[in-house]
Protein backbone atom coordinates (compact mmCIF):
# COMPACT_ATOMS: atom_id res chain seq x y z
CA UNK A 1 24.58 -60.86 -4.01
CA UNK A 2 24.52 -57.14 -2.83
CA UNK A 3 21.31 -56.34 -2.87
CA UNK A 4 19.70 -53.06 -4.66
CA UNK A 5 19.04 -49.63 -2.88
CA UNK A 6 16.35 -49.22 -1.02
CA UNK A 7 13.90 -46.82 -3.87
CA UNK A 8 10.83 -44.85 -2.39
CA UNK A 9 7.23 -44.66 -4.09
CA UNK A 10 8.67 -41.35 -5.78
CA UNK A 11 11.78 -43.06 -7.12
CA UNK A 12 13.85 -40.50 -5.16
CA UNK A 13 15.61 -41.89 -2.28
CA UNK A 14 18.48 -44.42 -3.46
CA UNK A 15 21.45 -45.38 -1.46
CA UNK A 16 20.12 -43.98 1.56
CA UNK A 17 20.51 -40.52 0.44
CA UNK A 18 17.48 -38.09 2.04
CA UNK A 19 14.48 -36.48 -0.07
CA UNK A 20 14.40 -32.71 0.92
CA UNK A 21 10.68 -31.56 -0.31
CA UNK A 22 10.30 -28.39 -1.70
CA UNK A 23 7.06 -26.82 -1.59
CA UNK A 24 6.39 -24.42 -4.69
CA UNK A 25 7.11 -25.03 -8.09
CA UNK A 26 8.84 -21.54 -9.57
CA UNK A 27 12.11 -20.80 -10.31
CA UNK A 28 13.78 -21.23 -7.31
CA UNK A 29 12.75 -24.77 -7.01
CA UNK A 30 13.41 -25.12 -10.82
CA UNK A 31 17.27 -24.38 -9.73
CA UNK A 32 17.40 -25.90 -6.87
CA UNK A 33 17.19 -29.20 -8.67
CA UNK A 34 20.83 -29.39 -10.81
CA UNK A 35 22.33 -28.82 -6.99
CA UNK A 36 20.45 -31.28 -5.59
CA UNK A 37 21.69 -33.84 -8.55
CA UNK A 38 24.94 -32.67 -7.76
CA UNK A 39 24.76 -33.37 -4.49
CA UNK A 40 23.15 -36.44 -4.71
CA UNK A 41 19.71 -36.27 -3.09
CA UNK A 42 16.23 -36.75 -3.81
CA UNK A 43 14.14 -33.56 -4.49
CA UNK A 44 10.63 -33.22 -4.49
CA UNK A 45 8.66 -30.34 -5.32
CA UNK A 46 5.29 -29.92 -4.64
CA UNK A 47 3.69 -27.33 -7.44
CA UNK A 48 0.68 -25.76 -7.85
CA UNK A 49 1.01 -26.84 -11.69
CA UNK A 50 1.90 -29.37 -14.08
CA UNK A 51 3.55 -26.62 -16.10
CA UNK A 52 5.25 -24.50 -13.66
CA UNK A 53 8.55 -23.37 -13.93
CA UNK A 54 10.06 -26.52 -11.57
CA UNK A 55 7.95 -28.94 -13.17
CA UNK A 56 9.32 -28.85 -16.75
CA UNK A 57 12.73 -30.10 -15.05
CA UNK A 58 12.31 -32.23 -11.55
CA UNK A 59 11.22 -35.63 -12.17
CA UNK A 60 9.65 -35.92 -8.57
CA UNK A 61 6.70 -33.73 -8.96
CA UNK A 62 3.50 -33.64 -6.64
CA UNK A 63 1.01 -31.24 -8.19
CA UNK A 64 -1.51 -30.04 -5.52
CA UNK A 65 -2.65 -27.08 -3.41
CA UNK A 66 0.35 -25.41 -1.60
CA UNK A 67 -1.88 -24.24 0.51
CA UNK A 68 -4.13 -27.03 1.12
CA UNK A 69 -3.54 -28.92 4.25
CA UNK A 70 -4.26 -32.26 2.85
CA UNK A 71 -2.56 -32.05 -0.52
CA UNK A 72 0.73 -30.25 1.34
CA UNK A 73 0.58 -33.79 4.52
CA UNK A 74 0.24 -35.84 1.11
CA UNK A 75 3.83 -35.00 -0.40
CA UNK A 76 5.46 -34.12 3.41
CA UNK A 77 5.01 -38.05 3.77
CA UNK A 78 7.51 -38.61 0.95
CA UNK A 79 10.58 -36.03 2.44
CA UNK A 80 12.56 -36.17 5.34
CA UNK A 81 12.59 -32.73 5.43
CA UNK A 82 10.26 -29.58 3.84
CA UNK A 83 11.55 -26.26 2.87
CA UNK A 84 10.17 -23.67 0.94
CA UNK A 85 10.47 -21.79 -2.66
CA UNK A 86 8.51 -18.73 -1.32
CA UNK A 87 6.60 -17.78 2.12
CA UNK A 88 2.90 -18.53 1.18
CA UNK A 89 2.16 -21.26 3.02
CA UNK A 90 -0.32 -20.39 5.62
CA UNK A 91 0.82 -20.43 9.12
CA UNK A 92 -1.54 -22.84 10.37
CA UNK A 93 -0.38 -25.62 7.79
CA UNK A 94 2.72 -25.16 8.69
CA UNK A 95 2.40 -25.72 12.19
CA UNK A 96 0.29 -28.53 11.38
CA UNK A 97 3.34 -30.21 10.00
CA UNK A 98 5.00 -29.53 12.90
CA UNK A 99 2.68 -31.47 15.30
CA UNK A 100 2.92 -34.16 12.67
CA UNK A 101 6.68 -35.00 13.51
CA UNK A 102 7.56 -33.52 9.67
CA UNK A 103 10.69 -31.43 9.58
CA UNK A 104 10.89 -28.27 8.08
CA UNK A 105 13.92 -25.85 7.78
CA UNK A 106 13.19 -23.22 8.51
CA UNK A 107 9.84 -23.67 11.19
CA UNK A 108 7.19 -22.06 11.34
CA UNK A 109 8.25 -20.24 14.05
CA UNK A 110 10.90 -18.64 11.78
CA UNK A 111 8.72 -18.13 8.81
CA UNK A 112 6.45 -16.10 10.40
CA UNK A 113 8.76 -13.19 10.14
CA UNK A 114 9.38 -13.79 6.45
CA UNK A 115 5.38 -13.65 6.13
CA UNK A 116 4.50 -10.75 8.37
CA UNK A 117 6.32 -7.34 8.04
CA UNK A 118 4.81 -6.31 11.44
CA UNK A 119 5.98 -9.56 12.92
CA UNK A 120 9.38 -8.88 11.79
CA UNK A 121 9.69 -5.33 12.55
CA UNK A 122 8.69 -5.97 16.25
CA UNK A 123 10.80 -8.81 16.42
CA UNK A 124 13.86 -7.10 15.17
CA UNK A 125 13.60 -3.88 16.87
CA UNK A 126 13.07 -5.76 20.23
CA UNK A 127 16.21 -7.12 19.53
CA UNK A 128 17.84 -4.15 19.15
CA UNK A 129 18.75 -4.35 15.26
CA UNK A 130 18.54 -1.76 12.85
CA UNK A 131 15.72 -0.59 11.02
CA UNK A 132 13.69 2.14 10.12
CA UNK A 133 11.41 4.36 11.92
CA UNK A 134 8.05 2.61 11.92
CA UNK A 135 4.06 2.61 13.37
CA UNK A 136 1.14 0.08 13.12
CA UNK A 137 -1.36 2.35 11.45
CA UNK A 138 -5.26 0.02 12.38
CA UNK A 139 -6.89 2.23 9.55
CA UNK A 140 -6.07 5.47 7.42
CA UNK A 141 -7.93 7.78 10.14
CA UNK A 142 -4.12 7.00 12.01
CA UNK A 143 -2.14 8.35 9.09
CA UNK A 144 -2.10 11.86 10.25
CA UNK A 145 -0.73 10.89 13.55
CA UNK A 146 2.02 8.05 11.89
CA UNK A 147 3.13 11.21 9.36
CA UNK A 148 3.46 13.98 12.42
CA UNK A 149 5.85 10.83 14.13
CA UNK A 150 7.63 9.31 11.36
CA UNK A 151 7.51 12.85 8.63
CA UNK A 152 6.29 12.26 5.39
CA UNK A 153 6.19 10.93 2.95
CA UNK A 154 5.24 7.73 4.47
CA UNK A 155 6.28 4.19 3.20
CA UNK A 156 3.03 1.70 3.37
CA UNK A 157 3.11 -1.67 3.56
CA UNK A 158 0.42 -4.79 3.57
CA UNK A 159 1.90 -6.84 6.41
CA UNK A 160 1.41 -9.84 4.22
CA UNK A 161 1.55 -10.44 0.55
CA UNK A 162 3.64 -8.30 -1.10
CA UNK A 163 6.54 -8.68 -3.29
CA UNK A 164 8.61 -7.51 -5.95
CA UNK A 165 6.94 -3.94 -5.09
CA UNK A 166 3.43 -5.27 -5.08
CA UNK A 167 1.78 -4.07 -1.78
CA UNK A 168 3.90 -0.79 -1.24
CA UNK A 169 2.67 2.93 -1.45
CA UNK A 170 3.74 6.15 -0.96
CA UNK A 171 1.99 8.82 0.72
CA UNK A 172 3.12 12.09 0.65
CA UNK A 173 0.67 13.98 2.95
CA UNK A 174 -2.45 13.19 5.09
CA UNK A 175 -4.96 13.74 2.46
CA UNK A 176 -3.60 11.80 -0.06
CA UNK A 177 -5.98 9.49 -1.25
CA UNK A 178 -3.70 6.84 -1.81
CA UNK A 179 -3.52 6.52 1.57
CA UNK A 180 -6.48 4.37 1.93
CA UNK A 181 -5.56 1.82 -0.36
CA UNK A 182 -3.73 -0.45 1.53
CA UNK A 183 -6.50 -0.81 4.29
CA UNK A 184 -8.58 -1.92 1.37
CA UNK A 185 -6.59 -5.57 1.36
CA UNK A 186 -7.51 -6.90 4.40
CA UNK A 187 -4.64 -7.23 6.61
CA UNK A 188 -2.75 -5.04 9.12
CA UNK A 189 -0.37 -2.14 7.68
CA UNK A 190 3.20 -1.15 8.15
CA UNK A 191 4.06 2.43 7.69
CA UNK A 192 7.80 3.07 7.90
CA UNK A 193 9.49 6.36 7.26
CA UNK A 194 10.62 6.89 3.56
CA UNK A 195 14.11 6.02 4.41
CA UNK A 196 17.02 8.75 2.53
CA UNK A 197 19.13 5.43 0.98
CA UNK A 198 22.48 5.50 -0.72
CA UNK A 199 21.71 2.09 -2.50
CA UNK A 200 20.42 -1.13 -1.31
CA UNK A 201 22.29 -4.27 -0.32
CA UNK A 202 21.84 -7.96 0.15
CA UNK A 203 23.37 -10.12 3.04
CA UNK A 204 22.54 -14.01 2.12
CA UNK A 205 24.04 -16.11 5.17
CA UNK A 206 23.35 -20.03 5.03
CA UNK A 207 22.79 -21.23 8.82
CA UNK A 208 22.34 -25.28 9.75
CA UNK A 209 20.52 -26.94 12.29
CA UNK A 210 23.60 -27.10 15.03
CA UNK A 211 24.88 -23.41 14.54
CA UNK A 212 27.17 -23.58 11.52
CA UNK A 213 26.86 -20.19 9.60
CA UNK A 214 28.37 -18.76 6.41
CA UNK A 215 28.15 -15.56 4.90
CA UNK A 216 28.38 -14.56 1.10
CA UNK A 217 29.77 -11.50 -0.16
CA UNK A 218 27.34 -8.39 0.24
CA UNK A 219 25.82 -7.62 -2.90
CA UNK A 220 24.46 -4.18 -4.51
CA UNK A 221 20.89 -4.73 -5.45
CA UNK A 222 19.63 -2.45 -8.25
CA UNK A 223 15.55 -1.72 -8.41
CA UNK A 224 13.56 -0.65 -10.47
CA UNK A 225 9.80 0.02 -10.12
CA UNK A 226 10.40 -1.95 -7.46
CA UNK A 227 11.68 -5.14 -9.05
CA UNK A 228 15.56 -5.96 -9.05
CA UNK A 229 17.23 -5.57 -12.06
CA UNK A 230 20.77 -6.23 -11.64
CA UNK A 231 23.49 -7.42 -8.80
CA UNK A 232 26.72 -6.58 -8.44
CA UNK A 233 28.69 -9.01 -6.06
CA UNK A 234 30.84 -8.00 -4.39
CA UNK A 235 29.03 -4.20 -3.61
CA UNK A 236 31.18 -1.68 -4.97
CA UNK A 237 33.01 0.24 -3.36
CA UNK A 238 31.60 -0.94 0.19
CA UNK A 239 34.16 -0.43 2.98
CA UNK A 240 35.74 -3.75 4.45
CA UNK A 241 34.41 -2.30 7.82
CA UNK A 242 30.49 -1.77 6.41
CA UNK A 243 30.39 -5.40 4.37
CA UNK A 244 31.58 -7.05 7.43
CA UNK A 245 28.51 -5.11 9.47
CA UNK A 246 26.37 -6.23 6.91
CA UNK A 247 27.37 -9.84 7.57
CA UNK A 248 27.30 -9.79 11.04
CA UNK A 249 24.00 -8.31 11.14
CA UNK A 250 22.70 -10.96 8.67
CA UNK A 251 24.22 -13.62 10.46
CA UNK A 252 22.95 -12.34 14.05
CA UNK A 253 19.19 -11.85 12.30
CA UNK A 254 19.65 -15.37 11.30
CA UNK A 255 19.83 -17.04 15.33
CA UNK A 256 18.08 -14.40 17.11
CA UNK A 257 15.30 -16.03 14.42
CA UNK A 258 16.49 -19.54 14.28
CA UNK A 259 16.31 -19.62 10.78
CA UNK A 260 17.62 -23.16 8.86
CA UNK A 261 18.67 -22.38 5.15
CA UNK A 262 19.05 -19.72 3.57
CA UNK A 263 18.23 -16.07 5.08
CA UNK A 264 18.54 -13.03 3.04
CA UNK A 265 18.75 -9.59 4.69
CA UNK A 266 17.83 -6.87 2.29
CA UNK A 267 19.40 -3.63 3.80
CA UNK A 268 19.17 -0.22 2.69
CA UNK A 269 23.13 1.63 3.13
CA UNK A 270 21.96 4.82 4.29
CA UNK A 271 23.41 8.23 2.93
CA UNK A 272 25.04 8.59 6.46
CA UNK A 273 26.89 5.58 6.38
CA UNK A 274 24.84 3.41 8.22
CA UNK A 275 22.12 -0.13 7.52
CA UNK A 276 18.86 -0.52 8.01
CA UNK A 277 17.09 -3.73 7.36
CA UNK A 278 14.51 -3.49 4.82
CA UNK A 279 13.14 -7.02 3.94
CA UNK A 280 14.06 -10.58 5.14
CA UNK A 281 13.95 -13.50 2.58
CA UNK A 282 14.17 -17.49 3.90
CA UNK A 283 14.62 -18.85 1.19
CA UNK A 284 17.58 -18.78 -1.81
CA UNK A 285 16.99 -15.47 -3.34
CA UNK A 286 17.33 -13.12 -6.24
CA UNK A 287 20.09 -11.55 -4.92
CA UNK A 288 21.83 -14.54 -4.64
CA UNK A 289 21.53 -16.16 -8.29
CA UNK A 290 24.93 -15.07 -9.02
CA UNK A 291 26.61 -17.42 -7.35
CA UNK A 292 25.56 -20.28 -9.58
CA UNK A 293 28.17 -19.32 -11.56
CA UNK A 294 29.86 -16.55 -9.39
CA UNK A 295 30.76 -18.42 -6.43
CA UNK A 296 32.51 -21.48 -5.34
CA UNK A 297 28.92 -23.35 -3.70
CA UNK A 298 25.95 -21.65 -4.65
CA UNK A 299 22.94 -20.18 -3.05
CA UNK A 300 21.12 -23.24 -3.81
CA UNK A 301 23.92 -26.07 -3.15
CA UNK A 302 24.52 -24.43 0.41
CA UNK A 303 20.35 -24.13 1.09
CA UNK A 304 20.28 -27.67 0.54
CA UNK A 305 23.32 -28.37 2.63
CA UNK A 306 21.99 -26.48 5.40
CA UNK A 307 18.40 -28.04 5.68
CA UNK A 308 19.50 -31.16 5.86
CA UNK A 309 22.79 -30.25 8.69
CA UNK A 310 25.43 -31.13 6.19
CA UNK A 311 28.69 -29.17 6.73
CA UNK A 312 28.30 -26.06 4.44
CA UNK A 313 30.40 -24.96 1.19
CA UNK A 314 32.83 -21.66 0.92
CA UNK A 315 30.60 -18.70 -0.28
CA UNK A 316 33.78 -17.32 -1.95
CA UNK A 317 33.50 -15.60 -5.07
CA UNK A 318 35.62 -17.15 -8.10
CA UNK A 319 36.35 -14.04 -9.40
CA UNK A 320 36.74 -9.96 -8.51
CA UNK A 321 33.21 -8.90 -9.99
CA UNK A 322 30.08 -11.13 -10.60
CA UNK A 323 27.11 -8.94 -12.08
CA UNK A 324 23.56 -10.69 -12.85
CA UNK A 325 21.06 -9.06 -14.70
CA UNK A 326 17.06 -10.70 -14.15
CA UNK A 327 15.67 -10.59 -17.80
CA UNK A 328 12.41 -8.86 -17.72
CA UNK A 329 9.48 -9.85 -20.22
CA UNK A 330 7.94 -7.69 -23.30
CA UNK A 331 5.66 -8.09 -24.92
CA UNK A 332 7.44 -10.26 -27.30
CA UNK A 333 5.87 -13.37 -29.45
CA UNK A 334 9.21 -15.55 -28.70
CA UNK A 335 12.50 -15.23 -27.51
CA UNK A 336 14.43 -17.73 -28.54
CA UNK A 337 15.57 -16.12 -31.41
CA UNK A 338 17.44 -13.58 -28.94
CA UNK A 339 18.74 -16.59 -26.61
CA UNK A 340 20.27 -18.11 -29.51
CA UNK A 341 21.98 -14.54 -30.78
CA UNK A 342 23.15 -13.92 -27.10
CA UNK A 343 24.61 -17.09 -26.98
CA UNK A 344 26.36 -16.79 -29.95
CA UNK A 345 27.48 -12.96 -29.14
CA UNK A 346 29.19 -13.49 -25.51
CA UNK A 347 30.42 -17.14 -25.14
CA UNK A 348 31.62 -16.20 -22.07
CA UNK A 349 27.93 -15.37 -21.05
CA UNK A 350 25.96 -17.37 -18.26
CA UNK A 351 22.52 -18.04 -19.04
CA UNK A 352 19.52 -19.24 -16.59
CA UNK A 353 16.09 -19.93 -18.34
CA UNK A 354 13.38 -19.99 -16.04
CA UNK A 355 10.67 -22.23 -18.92
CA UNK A 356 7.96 -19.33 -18.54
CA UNK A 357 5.42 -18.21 -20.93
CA UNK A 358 6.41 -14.23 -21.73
CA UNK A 359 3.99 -11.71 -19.91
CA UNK A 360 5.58 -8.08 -19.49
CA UNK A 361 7.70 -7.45 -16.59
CA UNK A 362 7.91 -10.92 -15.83
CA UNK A 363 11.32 -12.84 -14.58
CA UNK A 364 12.39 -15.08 -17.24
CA UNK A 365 15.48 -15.89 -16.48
CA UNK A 366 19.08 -14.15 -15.65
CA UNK A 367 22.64 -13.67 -17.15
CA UNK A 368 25.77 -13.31 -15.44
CA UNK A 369 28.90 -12.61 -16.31
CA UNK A 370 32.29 -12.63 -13.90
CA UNK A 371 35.83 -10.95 -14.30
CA UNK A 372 38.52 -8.28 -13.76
CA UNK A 373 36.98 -5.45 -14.78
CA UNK A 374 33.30 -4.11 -13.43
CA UNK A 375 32.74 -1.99 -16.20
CA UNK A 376 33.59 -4.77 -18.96
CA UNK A 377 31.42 -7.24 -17.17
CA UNK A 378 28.22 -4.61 -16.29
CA UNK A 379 28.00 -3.43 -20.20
CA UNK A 380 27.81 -7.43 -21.37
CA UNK A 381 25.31 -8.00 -18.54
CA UNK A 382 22.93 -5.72 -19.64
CA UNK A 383 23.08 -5.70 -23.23
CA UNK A 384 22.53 -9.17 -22.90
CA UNK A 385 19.92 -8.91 -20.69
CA UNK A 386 18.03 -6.00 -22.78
CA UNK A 387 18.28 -8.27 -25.96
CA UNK A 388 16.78 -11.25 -24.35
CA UNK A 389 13.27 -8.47 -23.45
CA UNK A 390 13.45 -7.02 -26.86
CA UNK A 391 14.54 -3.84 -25.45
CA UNK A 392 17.60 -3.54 -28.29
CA UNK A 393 18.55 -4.83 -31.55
CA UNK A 394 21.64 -5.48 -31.33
């Protein structure tokens, strides 16, 4: 009589197939989980909340304190290896896990450059890659002196912290008092000059433990107030010569940083031609979610792949335009009325719910839609996508 897989405590390893923990419960762990079926291992999320976005779908749930030394050694002991939904982790944990004998993908060596702008720009500019003009600023009595070397206005930055354009001023002359604001947080400052951008870009590589890269198709990334809005994969009208820069520069950020998973390199294409990194991302990212549907393996599929040194999937798209647009929240009561009519409206139409309670400007979820024609496929994007926030009627 054969006798029955081996199960863990967590009732996720079975057949000898690994468990790849994956601290944070919020979206990106939420859609991690139908590649990770797919593929056929065991994930474990460790969330901050019963009722996060992850937890209303992954059956393996540890709810703790992410940042919590205890509570994160307490669900490393069930994974053979950790990775990450977002960079909060404190450095010390993580490097605590390290001395443990856990594996995580990426280190904490790598990570620190995904948590510390100053880290990164140093880094990166020591290695000779592109970015813009910057300073280290200690308070705002050094503003004069980082405006007179980089002009103004001057782009701020909290070294730590910020995202989706939390932690980011502009100051347009010495004596502007918004200068002093980021000082006010805590932690060191970036200023960078205010960089004269065509558009921005997104270069998502996947990169495994032995050296195996791939590279997706650079993406336009459309902001607003900071916050994408909309992706258009592959970038229009981007040169073959400038996407393949793009790549190559993602893919050589990647090993000069040893990063394990996914890495992406948010670039600005500047109005001369040239890229400048803006922001690095070690993790699956926003600017990836269209190749759930858009591509032949996904963001997600080929983060897991790589974490865990499996050979990777093609990053090919399936079709000549992908665009996704990131539903924002309204203030709106419910909005499952509007799924339902969106739905109905564009069959065609991919849909990602994220299971969030609406707050305004919130992610919610994305659409995406794929085919011949860019125009055909922005215009169903967005409408859908407007509907969904209660932004239109019809």
């Amino acid at each position: 009589m054969t006798a029955a897989p081996a199960i863990s405590p967590t009732g996720s390893r079975v057949g000898g197939f690994p468990v790849v923990g994956m601290v944070g419960g919020g979206q990106l762990a939420r859609m991690t989980a139908p590649a990770a079926a797919a593929l056929g291992v065991g994930l474990r999320v460790l969330s901050d909340s019963a009722h996060a976005s992850a937890a209303r779908v992954v059956a393996d749930l540890v709810v703790g304190d992410e940042r919590g030394l205890a509570d994160v050694r307490r669900f490393a002991a069930g994974c053979d290896v950790v990775t990450f939904d977002h960079e909060h982790v404190p450095g010390e944990i993580l490097q605590a896990l390290e001395a443990d004998g856990h594996v995580l993908r990426p280190g904490a060596g790598a990570l620190a450059y995904a948590q510390d702008k100053l880290a990164m720009r140093r880094r990166l500019s020591a290695a000779g890659l592109p970015c813009p003009a910057w300073r280290a600023p200690a308070s705002a009595a050094d503003l004069p002196d980082s405006g007179t070397a980089l002009g103004w206005p001057l782009v701020l930055k909290t070294s730590r912290g910020g995202y989706d354009g939390r932690g980011v001023w502009t100051v347009t002359a010495a004596d502007d008092p918004a200068g002093g604001q980021p000082f006010r947080a805590g932690v060191p400052v970036l200023a960078e000059e205010r960089v004269d951008f065509a558009r921005e870009l997104s270069a998502v590589v996947a990169r495994s433990p032995h050296g195996q890269a791939v590279a997706y198709p650079v993406v336009e990334s459309v902001q607003r107030d900071g916050i994408c809005v909309e992706v258009v994969a592959p970038a229009p009208g981007l040169s073959d010569a400038l996407a393949e820069s793009a790549q190559r520069l993602a893919l050589q950020v990647a090993a000069e940083l040893d990063v394990v998973g996914l890495l992406a390199v948010e670039l600005f294409e500047t109005t001369g031609g040239g890229l400048l990194v803006n922001e690095l991302a070690m993790r699956p990212h926003n600017s990836g979610h269209w190749s759930i549907d858009g591509a032949v393996t996904s963001q997600f599929e080929n983060h897991l792949r790589a974490v865990l040194d499996l050979p990777l999937g093609s990053p090919r798209s399936r079709a000549t335009w992908t665009v996704m647009a990131n539903v924002l929240g309204i203030d709106l009561a419910e909005t499952y009325p509007a799924y339902r009519h969106v739905l109905a409206r564009d069959p065609a139409l991919k849909l990602q719910w994220y299971g969030k309670a609406v707050h305004p400007g919130r992610k919610l979820g994305h659409v995406t839609a794929y085919g011949a024609d860019l125009d055909d496929v922005r215009a169903r994007v967005r409408n859908a996508a407007a509907y969904l926030a209660g932004a239109i009627d019809e």
